[in-house]
Each structure stands twice: as C-alpha cells, then as structure tokens.
C-alpha atoms as a PDB file:
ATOM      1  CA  UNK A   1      -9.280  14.355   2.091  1.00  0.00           C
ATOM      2  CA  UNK A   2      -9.183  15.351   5.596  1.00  0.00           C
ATOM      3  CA  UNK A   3     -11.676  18.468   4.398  1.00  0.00           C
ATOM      4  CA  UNK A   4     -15.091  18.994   6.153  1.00  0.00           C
ATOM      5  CA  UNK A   5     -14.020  17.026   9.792  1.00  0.00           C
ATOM      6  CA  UNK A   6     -13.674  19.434  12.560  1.00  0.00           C
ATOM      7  CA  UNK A   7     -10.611  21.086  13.038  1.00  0.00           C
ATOM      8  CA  UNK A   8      -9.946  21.580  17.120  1.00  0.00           C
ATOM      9  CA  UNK A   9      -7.969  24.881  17.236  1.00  0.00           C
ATOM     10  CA  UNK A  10      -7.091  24.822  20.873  1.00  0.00           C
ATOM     11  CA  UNK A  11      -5.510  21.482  20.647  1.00  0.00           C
ATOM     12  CA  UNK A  12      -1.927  22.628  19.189  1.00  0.00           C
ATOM     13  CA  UNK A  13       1.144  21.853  19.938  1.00  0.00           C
ATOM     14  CA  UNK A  14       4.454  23.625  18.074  1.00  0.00           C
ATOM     15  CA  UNK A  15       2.274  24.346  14.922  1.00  0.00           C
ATOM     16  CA  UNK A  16       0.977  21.110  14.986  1.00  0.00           C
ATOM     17  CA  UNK A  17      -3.011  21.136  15.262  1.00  0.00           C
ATOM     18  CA  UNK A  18      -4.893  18.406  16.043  1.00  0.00           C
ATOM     19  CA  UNK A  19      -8.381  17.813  14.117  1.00  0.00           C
ATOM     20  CA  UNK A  20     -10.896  15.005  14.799  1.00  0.00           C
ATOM     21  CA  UNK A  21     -13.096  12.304  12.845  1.00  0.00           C
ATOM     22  CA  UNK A  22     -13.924   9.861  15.651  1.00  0.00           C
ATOM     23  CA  UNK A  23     -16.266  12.266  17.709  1.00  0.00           C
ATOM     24  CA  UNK A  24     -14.483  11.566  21.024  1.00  0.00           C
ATOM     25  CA  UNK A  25     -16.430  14.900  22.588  1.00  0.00           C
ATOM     26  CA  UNK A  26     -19.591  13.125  22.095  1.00  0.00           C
ATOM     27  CA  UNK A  27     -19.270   9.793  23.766  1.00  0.00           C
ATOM     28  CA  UNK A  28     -15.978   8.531  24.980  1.00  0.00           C
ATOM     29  CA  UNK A  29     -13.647   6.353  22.363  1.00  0.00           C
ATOM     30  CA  UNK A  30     -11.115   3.781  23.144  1.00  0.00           C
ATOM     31  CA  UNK A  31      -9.796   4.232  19.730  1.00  0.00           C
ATOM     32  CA  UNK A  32     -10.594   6.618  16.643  1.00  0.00           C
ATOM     33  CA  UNK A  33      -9.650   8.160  13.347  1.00  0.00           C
ATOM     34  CA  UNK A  34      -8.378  11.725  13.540  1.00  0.00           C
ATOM     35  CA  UNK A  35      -5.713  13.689  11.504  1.00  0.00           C
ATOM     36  CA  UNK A  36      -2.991  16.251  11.897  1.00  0.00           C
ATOM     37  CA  UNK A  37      -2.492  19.540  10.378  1.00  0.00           C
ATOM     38  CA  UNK A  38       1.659  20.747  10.377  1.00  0.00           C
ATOM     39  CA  UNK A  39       2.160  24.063  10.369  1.00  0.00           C
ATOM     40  CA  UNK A  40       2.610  24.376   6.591  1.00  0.00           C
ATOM     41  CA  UNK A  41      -1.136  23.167   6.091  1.00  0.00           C
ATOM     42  CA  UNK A  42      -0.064  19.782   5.085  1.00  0.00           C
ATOM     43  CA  UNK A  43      -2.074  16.771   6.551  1.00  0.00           C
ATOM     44  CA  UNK A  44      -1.513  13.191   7.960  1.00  0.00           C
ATOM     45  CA  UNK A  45      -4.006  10.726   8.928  1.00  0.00           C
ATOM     46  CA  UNK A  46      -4.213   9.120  12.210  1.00  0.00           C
ATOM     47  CA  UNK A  47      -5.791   5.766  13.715  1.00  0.00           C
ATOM     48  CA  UNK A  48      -5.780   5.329  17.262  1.00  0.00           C
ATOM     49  CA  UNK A  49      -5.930   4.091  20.397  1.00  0.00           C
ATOM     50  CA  UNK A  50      -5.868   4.298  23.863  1.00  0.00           C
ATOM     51  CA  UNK A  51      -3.090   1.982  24.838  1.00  0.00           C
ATOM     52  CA  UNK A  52       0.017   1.818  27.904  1.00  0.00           C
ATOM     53  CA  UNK A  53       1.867   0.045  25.051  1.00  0.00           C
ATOM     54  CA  UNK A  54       4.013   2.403  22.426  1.00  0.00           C
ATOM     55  CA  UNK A  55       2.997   1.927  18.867  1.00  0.00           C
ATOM     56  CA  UNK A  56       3.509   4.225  16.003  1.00  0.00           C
ATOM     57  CA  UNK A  57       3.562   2.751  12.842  1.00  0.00           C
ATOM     58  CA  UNK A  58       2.788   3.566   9.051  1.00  0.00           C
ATOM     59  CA  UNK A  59      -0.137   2.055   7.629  1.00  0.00           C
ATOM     60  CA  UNK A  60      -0.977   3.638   4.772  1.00  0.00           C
ATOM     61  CA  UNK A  61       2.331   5.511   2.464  1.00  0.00           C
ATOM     62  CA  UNK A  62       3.614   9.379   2.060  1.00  0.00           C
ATOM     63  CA  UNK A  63       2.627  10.758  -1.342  1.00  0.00           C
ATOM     64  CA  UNK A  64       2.569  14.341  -2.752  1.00  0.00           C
ATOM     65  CA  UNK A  65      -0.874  15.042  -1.387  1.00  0.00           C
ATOM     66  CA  UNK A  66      -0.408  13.794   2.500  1.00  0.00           C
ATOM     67  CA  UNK A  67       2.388  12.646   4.497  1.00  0.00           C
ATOM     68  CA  UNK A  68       1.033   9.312   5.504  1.00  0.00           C
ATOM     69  CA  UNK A  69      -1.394   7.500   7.837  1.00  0.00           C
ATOM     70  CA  UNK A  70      -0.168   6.183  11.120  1.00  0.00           C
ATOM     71  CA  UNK A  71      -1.320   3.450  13.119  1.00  0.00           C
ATOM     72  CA  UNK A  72      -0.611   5.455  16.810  1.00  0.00           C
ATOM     73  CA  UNK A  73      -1.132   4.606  20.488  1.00  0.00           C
ATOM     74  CA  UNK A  74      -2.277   7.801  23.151  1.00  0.00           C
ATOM     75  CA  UNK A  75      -1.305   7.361  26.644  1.00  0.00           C
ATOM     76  CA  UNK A  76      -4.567   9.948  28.133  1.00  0.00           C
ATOM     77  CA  UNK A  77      -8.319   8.550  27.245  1.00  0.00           C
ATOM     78  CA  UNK A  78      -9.735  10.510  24.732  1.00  0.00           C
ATOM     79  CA  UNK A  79     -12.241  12.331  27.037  1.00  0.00           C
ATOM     80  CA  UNK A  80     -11.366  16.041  26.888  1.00  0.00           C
ATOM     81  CA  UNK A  81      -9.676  18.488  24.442  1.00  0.00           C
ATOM     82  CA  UNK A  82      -6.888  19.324  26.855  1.00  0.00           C
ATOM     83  CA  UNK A  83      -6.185  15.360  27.102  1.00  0.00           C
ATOM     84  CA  UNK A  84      -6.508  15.355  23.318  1.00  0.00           C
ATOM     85  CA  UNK A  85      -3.369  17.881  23.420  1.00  0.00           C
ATOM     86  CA  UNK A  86      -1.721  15.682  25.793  1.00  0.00           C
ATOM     87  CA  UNK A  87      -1.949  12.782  23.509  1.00  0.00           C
ATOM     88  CA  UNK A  88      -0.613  15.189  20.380  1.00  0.00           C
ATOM     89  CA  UNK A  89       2.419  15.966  22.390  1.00  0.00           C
ATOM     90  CA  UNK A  90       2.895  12.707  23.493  1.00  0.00           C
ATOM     91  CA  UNK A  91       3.603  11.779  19.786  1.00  0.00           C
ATOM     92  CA  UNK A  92       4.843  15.254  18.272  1.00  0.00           C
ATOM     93  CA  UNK A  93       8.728  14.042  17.868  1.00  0.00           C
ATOM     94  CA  UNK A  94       7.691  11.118  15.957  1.00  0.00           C
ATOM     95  CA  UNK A  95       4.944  13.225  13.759  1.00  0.00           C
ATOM     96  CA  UNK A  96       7.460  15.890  13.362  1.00  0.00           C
ATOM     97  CA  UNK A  97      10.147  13.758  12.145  1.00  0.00           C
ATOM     98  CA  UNK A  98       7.704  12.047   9.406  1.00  0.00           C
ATOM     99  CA  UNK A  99       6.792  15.624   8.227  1.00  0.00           C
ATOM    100  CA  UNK A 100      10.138  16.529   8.151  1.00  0.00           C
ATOM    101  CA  UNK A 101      11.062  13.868   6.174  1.00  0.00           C
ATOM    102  CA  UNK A 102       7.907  14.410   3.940  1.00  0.00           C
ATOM    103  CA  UNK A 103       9.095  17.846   3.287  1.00  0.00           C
ATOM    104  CA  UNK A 104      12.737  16.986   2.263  1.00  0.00           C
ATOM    105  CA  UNK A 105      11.051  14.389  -0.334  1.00  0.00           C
ATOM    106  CA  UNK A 106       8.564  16.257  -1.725  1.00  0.00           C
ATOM    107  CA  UNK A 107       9.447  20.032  -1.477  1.00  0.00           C
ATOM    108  CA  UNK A 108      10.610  20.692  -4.809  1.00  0.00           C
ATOM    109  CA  UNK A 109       7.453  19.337  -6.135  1.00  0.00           C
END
C-alpha cells in the first residue's frame, strides 16, 4: 500500500526508515502523509504535522498487512531530509513500541 512513494534511505534511525508521500522536498509542508518502514520490512502509515504540541495517536487500526496509521505531531518543519530524521527520532520510542506490539500479535501469522 505504501508501494511506489519514495523511500528516503538516508533518513534512518535504529532500522527505522523514513519514506515520504507529501513531497515536503518540493515545496515546504506544514503537515503531510508519509510512512515508516521497521527494520523487518513491515510498514505504518503516518499523518502529520508540524506542531509544539505532542500528539501521537491511532487513526486508522493494526492488521496483518500494516501496523497502523498514526495521527503524529514533528517538532522540526519539514524542510530538509536531515530535519526529516530529526522528526523520525523524535517519535521512534512511540513507533517502536507500536511495532513491537504489532509483532507480538501477529508473528505467528
């Protein structure tokens, strides 16, 4: 599903790679769609936006095929690939903890 959008290879973090629908490169975005590759090739979705104010929520479920869409706030403005990486990091423990969780309920699938 997340097949075909560009894939930005230099913006990992711990496995995690960051890819991109929202062409932030182009013109500057105050919000987006984008997605997240873990490092078992497994994908989430991701809408966000450029916010001082936390959010990270669910907004569409887990199944077999991708470990959810999440609503998520970046701290950096989406203006560069090395502030894309910031914004990855900046919510890696709560991505990482969804995947985990992913991976406990579906790994025997």
């Amino acid at each position: 599903m997340y097949y075909g959008f560009q894939i930005l290879d230099g913006v990992s973090v711990d496995g995690f790679t960051f890819g991109k629908i929202t062409d932030f490169e182009a013109e500057p975005c105050e919000h987006g769609d984008a997605f997240v590759i873990a490092p078992d090739n497994s994908r989430a979705g991701l809408v966000w936006e450029v916010s001082g104010k936390h959010n990270f929520q669910q907004i569409l479920p887990i199944d077999s095929t991708r470990w959810g869409v999440w609503d998520v706030t970046f701290p950096q403005p989406m203006t560069s690939l090395t502030n894309a990486r910031k914004n990855l990091e900046a919510i890696l423990p709560e991505l990482k903890s969804r995947w985990e969780e992913w991976r406990r309920t579906y790994s025997d699938e």
